[in-house]
C-alpha atoms as a PDB file:
ATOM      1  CA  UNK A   1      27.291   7.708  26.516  1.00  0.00           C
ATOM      2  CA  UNK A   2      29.510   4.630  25.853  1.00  0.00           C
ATOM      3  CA  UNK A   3      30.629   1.462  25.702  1.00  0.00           C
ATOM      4  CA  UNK A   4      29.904  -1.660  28.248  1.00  0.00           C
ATOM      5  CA  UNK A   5      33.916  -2.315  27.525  1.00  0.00           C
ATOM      6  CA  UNK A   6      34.689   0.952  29.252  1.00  0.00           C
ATOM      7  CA  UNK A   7      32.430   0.302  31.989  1.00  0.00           C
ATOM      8  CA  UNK A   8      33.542  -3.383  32.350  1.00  0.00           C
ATOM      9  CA  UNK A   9      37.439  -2.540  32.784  1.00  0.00           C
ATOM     10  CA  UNK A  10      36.305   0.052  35.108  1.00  0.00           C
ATOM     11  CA  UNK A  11      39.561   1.921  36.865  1.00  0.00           C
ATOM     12  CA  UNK A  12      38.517   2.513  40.725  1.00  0.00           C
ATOM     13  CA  UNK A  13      41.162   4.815  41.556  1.00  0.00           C
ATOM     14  CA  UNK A  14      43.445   4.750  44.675  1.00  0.00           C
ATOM     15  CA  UNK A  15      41.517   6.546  47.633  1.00  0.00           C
ATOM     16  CA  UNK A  16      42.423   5.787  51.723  1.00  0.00           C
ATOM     17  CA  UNK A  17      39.586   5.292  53.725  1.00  0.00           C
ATOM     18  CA  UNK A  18      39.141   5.136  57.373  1.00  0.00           C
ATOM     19  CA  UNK A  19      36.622   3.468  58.989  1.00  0.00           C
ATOM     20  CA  UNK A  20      34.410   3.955  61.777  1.00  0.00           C
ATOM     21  CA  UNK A  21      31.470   1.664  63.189  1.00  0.00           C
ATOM     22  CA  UNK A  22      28.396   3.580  64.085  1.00  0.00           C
ATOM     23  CA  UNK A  23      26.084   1.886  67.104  1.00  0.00           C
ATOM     24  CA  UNK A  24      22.438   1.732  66.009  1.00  0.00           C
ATOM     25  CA  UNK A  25      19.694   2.360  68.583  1.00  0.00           C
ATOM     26  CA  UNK A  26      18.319  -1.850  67.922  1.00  0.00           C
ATOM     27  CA  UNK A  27      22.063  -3.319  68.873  1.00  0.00           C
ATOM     28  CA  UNK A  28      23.103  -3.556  65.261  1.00  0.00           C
ATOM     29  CA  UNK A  29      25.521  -1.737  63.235  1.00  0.00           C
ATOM     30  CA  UNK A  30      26.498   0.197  60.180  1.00  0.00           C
ATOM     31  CA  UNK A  31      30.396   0.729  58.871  1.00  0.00           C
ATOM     32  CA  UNK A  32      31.201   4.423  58.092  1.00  0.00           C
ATOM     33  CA  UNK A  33      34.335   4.614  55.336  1.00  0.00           C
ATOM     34  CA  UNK A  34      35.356   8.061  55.777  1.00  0.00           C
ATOM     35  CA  UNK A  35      38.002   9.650  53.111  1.00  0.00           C
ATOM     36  CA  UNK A  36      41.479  10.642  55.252  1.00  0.00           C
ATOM     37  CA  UNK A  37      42.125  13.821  52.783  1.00  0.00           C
ATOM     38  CA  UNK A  38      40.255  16.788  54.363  1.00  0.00           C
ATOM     39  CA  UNK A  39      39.627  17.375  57.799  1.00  0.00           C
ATOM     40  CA  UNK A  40      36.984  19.703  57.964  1.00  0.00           C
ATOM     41  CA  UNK A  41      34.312  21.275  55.746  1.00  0.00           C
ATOM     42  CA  UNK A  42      30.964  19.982  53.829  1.00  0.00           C
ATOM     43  CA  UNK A  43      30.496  16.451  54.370  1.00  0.00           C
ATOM     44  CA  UNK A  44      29.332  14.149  51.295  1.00  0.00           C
ATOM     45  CA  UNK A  45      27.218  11.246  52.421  1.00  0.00           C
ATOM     46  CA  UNK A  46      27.451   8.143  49.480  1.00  0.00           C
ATOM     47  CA  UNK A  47      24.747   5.520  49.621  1.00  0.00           C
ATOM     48  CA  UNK A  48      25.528   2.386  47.121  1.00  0.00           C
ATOM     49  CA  UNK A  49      23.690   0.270  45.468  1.00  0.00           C
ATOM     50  CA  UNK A  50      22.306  -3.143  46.312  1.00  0.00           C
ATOM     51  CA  UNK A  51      25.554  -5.288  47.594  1.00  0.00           C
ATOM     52  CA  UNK A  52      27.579  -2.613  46.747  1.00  0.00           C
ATOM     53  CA  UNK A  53      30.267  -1.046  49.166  1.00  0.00           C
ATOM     54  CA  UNK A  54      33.489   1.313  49.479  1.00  0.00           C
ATOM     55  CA  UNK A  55      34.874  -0.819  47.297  1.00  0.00           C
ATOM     56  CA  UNK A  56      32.662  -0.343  44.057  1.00  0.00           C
ATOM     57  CA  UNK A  57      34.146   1.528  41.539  1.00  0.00           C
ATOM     58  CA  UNK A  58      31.380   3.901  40.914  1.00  0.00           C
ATOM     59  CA  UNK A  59      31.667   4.361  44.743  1.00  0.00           C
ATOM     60  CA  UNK A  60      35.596   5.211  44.626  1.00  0.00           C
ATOM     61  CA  UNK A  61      34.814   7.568  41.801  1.00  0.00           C
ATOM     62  CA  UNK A  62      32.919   9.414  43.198  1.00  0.00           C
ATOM     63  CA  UNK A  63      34.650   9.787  46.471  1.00  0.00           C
ATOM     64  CA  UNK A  64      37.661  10.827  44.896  1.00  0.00           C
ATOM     65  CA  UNK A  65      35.847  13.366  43.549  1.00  0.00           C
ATOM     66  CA  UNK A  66      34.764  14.541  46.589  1.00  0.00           C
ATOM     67  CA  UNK A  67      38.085  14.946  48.186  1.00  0.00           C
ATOM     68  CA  UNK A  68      39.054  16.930  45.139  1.00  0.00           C
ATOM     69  CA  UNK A  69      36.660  19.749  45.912  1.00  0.00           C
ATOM     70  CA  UNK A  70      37.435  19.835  49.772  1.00  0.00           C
ATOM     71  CA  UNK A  71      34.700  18.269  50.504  1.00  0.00           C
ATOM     72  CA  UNK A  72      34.561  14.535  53.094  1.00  0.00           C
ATOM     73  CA  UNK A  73      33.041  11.895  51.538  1.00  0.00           C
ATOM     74  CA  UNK A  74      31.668   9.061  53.747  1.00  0.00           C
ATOM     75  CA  UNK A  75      30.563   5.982  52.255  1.00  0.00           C
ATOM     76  CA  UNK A  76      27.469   4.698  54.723  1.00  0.00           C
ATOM     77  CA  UNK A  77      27.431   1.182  54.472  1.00  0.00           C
ATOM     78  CA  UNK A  78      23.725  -0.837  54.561  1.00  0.00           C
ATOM     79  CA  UNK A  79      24.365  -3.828  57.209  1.00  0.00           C
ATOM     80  CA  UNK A  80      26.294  -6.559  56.370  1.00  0.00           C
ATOM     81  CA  UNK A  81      27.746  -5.011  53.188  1.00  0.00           C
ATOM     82  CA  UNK A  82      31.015  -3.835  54.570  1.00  0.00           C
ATOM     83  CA  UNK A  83      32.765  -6.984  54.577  1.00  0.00           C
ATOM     84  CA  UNK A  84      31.316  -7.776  58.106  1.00  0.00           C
ATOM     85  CA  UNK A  85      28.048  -9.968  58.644  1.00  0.00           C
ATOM     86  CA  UNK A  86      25.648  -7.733  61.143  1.00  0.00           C
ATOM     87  CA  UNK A  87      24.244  -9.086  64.196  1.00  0.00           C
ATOM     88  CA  UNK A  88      20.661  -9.595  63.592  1.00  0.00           C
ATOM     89  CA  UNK A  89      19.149 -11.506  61.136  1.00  0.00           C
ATOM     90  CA  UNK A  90      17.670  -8.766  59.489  1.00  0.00           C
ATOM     91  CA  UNK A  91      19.571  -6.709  56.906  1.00  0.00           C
ATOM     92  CA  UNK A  92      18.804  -3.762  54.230  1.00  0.00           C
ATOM     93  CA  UNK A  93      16.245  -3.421  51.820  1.00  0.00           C
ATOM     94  CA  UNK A  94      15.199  -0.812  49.221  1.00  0.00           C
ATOM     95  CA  UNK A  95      12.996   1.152  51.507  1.00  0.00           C
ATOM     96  CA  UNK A  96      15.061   1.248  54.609  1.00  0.00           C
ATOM     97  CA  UNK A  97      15.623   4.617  55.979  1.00  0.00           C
ATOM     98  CA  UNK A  98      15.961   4.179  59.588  1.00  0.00           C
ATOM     99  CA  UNK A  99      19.416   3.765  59.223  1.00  0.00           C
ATOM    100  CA  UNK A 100      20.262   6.961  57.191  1.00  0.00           C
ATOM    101  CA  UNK A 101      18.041   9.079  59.143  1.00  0.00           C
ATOM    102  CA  UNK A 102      19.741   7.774  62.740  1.00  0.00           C
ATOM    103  CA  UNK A 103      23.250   8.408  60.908  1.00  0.00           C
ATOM    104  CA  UNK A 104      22.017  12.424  59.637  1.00  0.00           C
ATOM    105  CA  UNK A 105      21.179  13.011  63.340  1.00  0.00           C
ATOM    106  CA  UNK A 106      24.280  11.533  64.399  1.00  0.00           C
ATOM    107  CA  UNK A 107      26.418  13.952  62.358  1.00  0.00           C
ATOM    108  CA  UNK A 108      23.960  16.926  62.757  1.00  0.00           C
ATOM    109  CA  UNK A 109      24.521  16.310  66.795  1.00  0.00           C
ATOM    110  CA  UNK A 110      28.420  15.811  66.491  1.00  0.00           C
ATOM    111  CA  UNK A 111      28.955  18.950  64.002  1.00  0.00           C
ATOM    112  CA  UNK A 112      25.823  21.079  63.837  1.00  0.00           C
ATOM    113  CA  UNK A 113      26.636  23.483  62.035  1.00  0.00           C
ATOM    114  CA  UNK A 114      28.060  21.485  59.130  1.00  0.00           C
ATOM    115  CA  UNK A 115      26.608  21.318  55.411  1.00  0.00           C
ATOM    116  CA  UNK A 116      25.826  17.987  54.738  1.00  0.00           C
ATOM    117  CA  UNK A 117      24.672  16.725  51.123  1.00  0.00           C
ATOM    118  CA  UNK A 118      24.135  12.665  49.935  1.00  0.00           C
ATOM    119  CA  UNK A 119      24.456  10.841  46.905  1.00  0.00           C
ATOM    120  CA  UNK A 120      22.459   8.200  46.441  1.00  0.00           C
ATOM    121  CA  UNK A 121      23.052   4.971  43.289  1.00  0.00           C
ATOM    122  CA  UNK A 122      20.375   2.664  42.135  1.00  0.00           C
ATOM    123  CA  UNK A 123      18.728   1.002  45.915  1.00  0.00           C
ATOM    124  CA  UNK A 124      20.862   3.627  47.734  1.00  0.00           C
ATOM    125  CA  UNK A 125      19.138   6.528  45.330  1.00  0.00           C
ATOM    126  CA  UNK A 126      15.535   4.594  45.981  1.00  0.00           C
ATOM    127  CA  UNK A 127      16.481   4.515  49.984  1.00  0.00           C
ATOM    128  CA  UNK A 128      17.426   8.484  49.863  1.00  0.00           C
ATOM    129  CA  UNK A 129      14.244  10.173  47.774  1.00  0.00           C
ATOM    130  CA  UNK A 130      11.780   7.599  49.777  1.00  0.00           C
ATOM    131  CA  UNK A 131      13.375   9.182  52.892  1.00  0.00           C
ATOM    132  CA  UNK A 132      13.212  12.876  51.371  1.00  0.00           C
ATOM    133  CA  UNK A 133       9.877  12.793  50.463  1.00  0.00           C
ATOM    134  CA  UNK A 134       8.654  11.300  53.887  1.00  0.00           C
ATOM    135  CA  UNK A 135      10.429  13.733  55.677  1.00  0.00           C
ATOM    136  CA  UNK A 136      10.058  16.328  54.044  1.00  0.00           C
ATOM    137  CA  UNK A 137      11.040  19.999  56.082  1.00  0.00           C
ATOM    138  CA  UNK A 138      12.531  18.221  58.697  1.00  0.00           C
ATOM    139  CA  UNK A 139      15.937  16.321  56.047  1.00  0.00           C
ATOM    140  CA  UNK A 140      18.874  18.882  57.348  1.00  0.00           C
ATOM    141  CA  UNK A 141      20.672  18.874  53.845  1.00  0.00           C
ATOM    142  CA  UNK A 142      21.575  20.967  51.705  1.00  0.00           C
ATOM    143  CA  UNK A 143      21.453  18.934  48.100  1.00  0.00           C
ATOM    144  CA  UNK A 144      20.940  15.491  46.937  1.00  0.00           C
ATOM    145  CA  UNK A 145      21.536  13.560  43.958  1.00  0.00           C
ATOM    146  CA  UNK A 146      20.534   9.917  42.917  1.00  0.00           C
ATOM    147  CA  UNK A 147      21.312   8.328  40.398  1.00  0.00           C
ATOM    148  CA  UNK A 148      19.555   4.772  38.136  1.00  0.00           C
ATOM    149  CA  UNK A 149      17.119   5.161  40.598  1.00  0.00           C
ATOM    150  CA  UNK A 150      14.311   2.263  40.523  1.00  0.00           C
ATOM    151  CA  UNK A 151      11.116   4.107  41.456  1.00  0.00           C
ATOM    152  CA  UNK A 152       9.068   1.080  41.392  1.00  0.00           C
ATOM    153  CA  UNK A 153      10.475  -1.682  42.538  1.00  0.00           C
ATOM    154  CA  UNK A 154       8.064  -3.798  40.430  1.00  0.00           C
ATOM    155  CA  UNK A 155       8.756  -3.072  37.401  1.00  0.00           C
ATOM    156  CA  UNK A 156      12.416  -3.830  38.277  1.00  0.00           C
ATOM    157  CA  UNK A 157      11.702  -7.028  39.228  1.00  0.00           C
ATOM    158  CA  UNK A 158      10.273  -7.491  36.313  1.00  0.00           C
ATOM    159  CA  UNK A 159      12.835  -5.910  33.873  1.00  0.00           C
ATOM    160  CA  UNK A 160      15.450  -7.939  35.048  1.00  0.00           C
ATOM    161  CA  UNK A 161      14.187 -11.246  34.322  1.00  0.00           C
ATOM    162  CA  UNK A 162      13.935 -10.199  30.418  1.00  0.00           C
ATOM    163  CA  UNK A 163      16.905 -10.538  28.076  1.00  0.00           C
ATOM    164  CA  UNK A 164      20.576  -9.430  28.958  1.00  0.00           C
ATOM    165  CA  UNK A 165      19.288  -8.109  32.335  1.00  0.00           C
ATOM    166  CA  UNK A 166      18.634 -11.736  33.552  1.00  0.00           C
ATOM    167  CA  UNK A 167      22.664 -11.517  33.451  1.00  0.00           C
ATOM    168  CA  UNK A 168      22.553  -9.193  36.085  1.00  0.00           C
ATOM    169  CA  UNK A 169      20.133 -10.785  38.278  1.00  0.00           C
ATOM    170  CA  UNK A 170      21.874 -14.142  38.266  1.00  0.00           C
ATOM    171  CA  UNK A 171      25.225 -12.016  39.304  1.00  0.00           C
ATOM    172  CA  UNK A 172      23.484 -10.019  42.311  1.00  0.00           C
ATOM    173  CA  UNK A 173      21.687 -13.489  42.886  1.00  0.00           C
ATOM    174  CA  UNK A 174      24.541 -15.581  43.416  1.00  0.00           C
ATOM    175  CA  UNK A 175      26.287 -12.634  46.320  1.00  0.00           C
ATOM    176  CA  UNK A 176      22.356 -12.216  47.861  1.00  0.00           C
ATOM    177  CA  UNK A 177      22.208 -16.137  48.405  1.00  0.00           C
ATOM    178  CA  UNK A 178      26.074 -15.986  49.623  1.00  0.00           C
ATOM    179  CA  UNK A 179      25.011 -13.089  52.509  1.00  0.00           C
ATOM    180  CA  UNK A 180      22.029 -14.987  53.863  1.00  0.00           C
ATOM    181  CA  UNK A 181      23.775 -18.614  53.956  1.00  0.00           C
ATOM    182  CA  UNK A 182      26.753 -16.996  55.756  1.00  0.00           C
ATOM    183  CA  UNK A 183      23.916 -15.752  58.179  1.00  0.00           C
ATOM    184  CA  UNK A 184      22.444 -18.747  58.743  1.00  0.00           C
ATOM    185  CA  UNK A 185      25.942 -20.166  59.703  1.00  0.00           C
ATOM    186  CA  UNK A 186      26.170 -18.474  62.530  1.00  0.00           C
ATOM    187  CA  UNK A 187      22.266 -17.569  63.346  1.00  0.00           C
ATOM    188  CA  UNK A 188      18.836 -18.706  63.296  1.00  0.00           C
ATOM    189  CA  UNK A 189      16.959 -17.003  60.402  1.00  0.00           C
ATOM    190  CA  UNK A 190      13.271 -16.838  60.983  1.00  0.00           C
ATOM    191  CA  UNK A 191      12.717 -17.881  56.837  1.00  0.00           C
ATOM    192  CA  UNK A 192      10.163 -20.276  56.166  1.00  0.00           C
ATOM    193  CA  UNK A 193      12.331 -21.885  53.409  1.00  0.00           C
ATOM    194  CA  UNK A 194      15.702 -23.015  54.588  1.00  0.00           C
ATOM    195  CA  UNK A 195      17.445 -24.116  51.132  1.00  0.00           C
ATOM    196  CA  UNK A 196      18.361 -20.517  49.597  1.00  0.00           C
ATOM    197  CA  UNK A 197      19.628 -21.916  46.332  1.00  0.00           C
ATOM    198  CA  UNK A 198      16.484 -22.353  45.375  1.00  0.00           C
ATOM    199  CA  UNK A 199      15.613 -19.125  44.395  1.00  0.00           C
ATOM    200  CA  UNK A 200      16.206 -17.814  41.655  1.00  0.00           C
ATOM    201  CA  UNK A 201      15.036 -14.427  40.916  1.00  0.00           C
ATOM    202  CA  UNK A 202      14.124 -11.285  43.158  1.00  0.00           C
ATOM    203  CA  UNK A 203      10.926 -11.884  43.051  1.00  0.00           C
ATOM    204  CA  UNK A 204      11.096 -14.869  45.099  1.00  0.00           C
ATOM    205  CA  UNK A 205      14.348 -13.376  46.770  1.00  0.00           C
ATOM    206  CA  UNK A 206      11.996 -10.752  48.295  1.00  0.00           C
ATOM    207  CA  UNK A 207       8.991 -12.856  48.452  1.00  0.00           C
ATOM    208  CA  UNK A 208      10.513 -15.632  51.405  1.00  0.00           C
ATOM    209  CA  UNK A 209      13.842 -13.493  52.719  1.00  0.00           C
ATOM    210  CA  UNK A 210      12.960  -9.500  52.112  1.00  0.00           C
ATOM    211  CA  UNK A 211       9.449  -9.560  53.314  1.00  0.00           C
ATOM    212  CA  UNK A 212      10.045 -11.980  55.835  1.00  0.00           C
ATOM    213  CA  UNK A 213      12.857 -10.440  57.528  1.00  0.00           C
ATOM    214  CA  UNK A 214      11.860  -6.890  57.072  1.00  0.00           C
ATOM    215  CA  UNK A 215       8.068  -6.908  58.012  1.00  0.00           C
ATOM    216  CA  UNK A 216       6.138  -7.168  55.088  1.00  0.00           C
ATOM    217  CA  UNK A 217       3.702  -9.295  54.305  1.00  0.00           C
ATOM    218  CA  UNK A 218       5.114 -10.208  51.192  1.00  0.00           C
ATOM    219  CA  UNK A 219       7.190  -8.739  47.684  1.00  0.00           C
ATOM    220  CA  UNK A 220       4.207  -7.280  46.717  1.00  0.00           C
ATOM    221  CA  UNK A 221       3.590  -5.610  50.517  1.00  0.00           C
ATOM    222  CA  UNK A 222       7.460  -4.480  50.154  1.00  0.00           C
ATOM    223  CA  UNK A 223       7.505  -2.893  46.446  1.00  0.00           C
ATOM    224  CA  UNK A 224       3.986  -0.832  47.601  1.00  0.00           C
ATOM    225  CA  UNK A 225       5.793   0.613  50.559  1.00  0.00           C
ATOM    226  CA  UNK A 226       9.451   0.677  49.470  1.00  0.00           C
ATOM    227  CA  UNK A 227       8.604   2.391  45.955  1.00  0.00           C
ATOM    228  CA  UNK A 228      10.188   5.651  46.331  1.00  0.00           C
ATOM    229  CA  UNK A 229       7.977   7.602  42.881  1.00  0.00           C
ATOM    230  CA  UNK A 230       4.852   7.444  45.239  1.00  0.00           C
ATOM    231  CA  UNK A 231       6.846   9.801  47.426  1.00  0.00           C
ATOM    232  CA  UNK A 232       8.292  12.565  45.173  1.00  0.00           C
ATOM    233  CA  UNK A 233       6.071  15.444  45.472  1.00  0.00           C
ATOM    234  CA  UNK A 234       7.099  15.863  49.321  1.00  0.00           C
ATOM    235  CA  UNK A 235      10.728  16.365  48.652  1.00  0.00           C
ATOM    236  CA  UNK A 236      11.965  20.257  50.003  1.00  0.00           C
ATOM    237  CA  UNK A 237      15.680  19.808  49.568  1.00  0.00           C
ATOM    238  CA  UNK A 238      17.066  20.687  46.102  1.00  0.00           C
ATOM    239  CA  UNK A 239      18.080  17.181  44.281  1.00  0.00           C
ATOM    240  CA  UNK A 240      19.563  16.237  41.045  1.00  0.00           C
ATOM    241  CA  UNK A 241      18.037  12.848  39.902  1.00  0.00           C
ATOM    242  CA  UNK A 242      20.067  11.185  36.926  1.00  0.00           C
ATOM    243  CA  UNK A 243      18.537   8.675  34.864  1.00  0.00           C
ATOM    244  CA  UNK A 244      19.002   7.031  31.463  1.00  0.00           C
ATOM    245  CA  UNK A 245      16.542   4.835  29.231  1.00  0.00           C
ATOM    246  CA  UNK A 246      18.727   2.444  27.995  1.00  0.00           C
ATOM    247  CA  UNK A 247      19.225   1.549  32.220  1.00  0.00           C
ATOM    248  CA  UNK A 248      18.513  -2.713  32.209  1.00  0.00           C
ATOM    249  CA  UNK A 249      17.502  -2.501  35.324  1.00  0.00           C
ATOM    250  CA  UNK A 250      14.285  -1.197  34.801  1.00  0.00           C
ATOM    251  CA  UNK A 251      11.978   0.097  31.949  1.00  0.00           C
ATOM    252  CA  UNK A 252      11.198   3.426  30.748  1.00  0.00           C
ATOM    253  CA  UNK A 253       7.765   3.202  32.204  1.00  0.00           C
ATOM    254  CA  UNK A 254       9.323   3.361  35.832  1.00  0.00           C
ATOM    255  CA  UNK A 255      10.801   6.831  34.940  1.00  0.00           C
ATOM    256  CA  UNK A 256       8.394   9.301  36.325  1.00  0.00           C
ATOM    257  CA  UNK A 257       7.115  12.269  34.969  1.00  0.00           C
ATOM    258  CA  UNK A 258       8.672  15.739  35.571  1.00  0.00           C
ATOM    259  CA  UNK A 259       5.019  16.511  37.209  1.00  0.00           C
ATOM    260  CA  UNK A 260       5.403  13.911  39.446  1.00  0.00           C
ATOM    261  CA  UNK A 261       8.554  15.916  41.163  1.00  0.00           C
ATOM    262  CA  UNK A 262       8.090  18.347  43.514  1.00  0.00           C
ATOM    263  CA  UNK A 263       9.905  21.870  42.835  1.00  0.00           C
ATOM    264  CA  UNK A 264      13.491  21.307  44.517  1.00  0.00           C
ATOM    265  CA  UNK A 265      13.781  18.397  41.842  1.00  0.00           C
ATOM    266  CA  UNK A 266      15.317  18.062  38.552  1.00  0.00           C
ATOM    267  CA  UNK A 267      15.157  15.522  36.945  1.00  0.00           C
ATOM    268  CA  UNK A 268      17.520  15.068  34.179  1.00  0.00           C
ATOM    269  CA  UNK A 269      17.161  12.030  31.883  1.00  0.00           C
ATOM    270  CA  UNK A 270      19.898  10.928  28.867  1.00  0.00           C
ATOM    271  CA  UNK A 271      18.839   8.494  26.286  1.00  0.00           C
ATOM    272  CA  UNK A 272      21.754   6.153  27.088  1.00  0.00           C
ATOM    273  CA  UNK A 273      24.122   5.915  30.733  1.00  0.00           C
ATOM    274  CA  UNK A 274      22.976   2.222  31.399  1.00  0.00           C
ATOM    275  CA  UNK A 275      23.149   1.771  35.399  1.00  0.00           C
ATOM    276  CA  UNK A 276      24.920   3.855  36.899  1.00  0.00           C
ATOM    277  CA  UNK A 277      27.439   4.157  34.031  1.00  0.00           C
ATOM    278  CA  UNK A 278      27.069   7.401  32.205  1.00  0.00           C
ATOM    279  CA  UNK A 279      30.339   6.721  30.356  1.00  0.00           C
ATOM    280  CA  UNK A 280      31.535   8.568  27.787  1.00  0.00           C
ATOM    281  CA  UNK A 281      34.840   9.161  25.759  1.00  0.00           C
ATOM    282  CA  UNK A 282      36.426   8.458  22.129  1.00  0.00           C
ATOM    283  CA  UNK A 283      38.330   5.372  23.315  1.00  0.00           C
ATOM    284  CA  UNK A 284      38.211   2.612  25.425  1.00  0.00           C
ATOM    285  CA  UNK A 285      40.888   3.171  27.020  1.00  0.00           C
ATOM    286  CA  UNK A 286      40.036   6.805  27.543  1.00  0.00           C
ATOM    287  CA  UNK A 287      36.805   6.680  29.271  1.00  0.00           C
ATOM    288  CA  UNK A 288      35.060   9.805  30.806  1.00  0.00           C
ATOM    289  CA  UNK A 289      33.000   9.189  34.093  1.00  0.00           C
ATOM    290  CA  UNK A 290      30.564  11.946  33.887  1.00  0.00           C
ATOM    291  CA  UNK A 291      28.988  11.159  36.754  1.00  0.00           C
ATOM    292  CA  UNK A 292      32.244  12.382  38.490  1.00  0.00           C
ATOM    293  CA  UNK A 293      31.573  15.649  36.783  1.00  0.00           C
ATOM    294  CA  UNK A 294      27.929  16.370  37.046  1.00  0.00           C
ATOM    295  CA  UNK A 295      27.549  15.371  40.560  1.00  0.00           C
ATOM    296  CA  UNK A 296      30.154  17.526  42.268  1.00  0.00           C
ATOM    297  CA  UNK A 297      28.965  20.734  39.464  1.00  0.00           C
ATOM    298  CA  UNK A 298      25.563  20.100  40.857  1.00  0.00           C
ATOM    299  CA  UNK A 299      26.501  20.013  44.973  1.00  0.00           C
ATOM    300  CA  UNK A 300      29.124  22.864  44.549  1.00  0.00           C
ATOM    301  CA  UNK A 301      26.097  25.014  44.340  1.00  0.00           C
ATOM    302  CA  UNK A 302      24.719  24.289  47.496  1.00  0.00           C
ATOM    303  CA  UNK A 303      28.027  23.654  49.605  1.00  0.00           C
ATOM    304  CA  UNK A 304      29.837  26.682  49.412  1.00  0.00           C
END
């Protein structure tokens, strides 16, 4: 797989979205970004990555994709990560399902009879197996894949304050600390530390705003429950799970072992992809997003 240059100059490709706002069952909300192509036929639910959107290019990608084999795509935004700020002060975190689950019901009750699949990158991927494996018989798919999944949140953590990856932190950092400031603009945040700049790493991000807003007693409370690997064996729908070794976000000691899956997973792992990259090509300027390729090979299978 190559290059950082050809994942760097990254070409999101034209795609029009509509959007619809889904209600949630506490007050808050979630924005829906539906592709406008094809009216009818399987639907393709995309879960992004932490303060990702629509609007990511590994997002677009994929959607595009989507729309090429008839299929709708529908990106399901985590609160506040559509552009607007959500009404409560709580947010997303890696082990959230609530939302997904109350948006699969919503669809299964407005077309039942529908084939419904999801695609899940890096926290979205985390958010989708956790929910797989907890519910087991009862998730009314028909495929999954994720993708630079971090099966224990941890060792993430960890990973990313070590070498290059600290270059990623400080990025996702700097937006985190922009979402809960904004917040706090316009509502009381029950945080017991007020000046957000001062953290530094997501550690301490998770330690005083994730745990605090979300229920847990602390980051440590919140990577034991959020982890998805501890859930794996109860997974019943057939999933792809991508993964590479070279991923900075995490070491190879996160990566489970193929005993750790249930049955309806495999589990394919490439010695380089990076996060959620998987590029390939001879030039630059030429890149092949395989992702694009695998992940639509894999579903046709099951959404025929």
């Amino acid at each position: 797989m190559q290059t950082l240059w050809a994942r760097l100059v990254r070409y999101a490709p034209p795609i029009e979205l509509r959007r619809e706002r889904l209600e949630l069952s506490d007050g808050d909300f979630i924005d829906l970004d539906w592709t406008k192509k094809n009216q009818t036929g399987p639907i393709v639910i995309v879960l992004h990555g932490l303060e990702g959107s629509s609007s990511s290019p590994y997002a677009l990608g994929i959607l595009k994709a989507i729309e090429a084999r008839g299929w709708r795509g529908v990106v399901m935004h985590f609160r506040g990560c559509s552009g607007e700020v959500n009404r409560l002060p709580r947010s997303y975190h890696s082990g959230d399902t609530g939302d997904l689950a109350f948006f699969v019901d919503s669809l299964r009750r407005r077309e039942p009879r529908t084939r419904l699949a999801t695609v899940g990158y890096s926290l979205g991927g985390n958010v989708l197996l956790k929910w797989l494996g907890t519910t087991r018989e009862q998730a009314p798919l028909s495929a999954a894949v994720a993708v630079s999944v971090p099966f224990v949140l941890r060792y993430a953590s960890e990973r990313l304050q070590q070498g290059f990856s600290r270059l990623y932190q400080w990025k996702l950092m700097r937006t985190m600390r922009a979402s809960v400031m904004q917040k706090q603009r316009r509502m009381d945040m029950p945080l017991r530390i007020q000046d957000i700049t001062t953290l530094k790493n997501f550690r301490d991000f998770d330690e005083h705003v994730t745990a605090r807003l979300h229920g847990f007693d602390s980051a440590d409370h919140y990577y034991a429950v959020a982890s998805s690997r501890q859930y794996l064996q109860g997974i019943t729908v057939p999933t792809l799970v991508l993964h590479a070794r070279d991923d900075p976000f995490m070491s190879e000691k996160a990566i489970p072992r193929k005993d750790e899956f249930s049955s309806a997973v495999t589990l394919e792992v490439s010695a380089q992809g990076g996060h959620v990259g998987f590029v390939s090509g001879a030039w630059p300027w030429r890149p092949r997003y395989w992702l694009e390729q695998r992940i639509p090979e894999f579903l046709d299978r099951y959404l025929k």
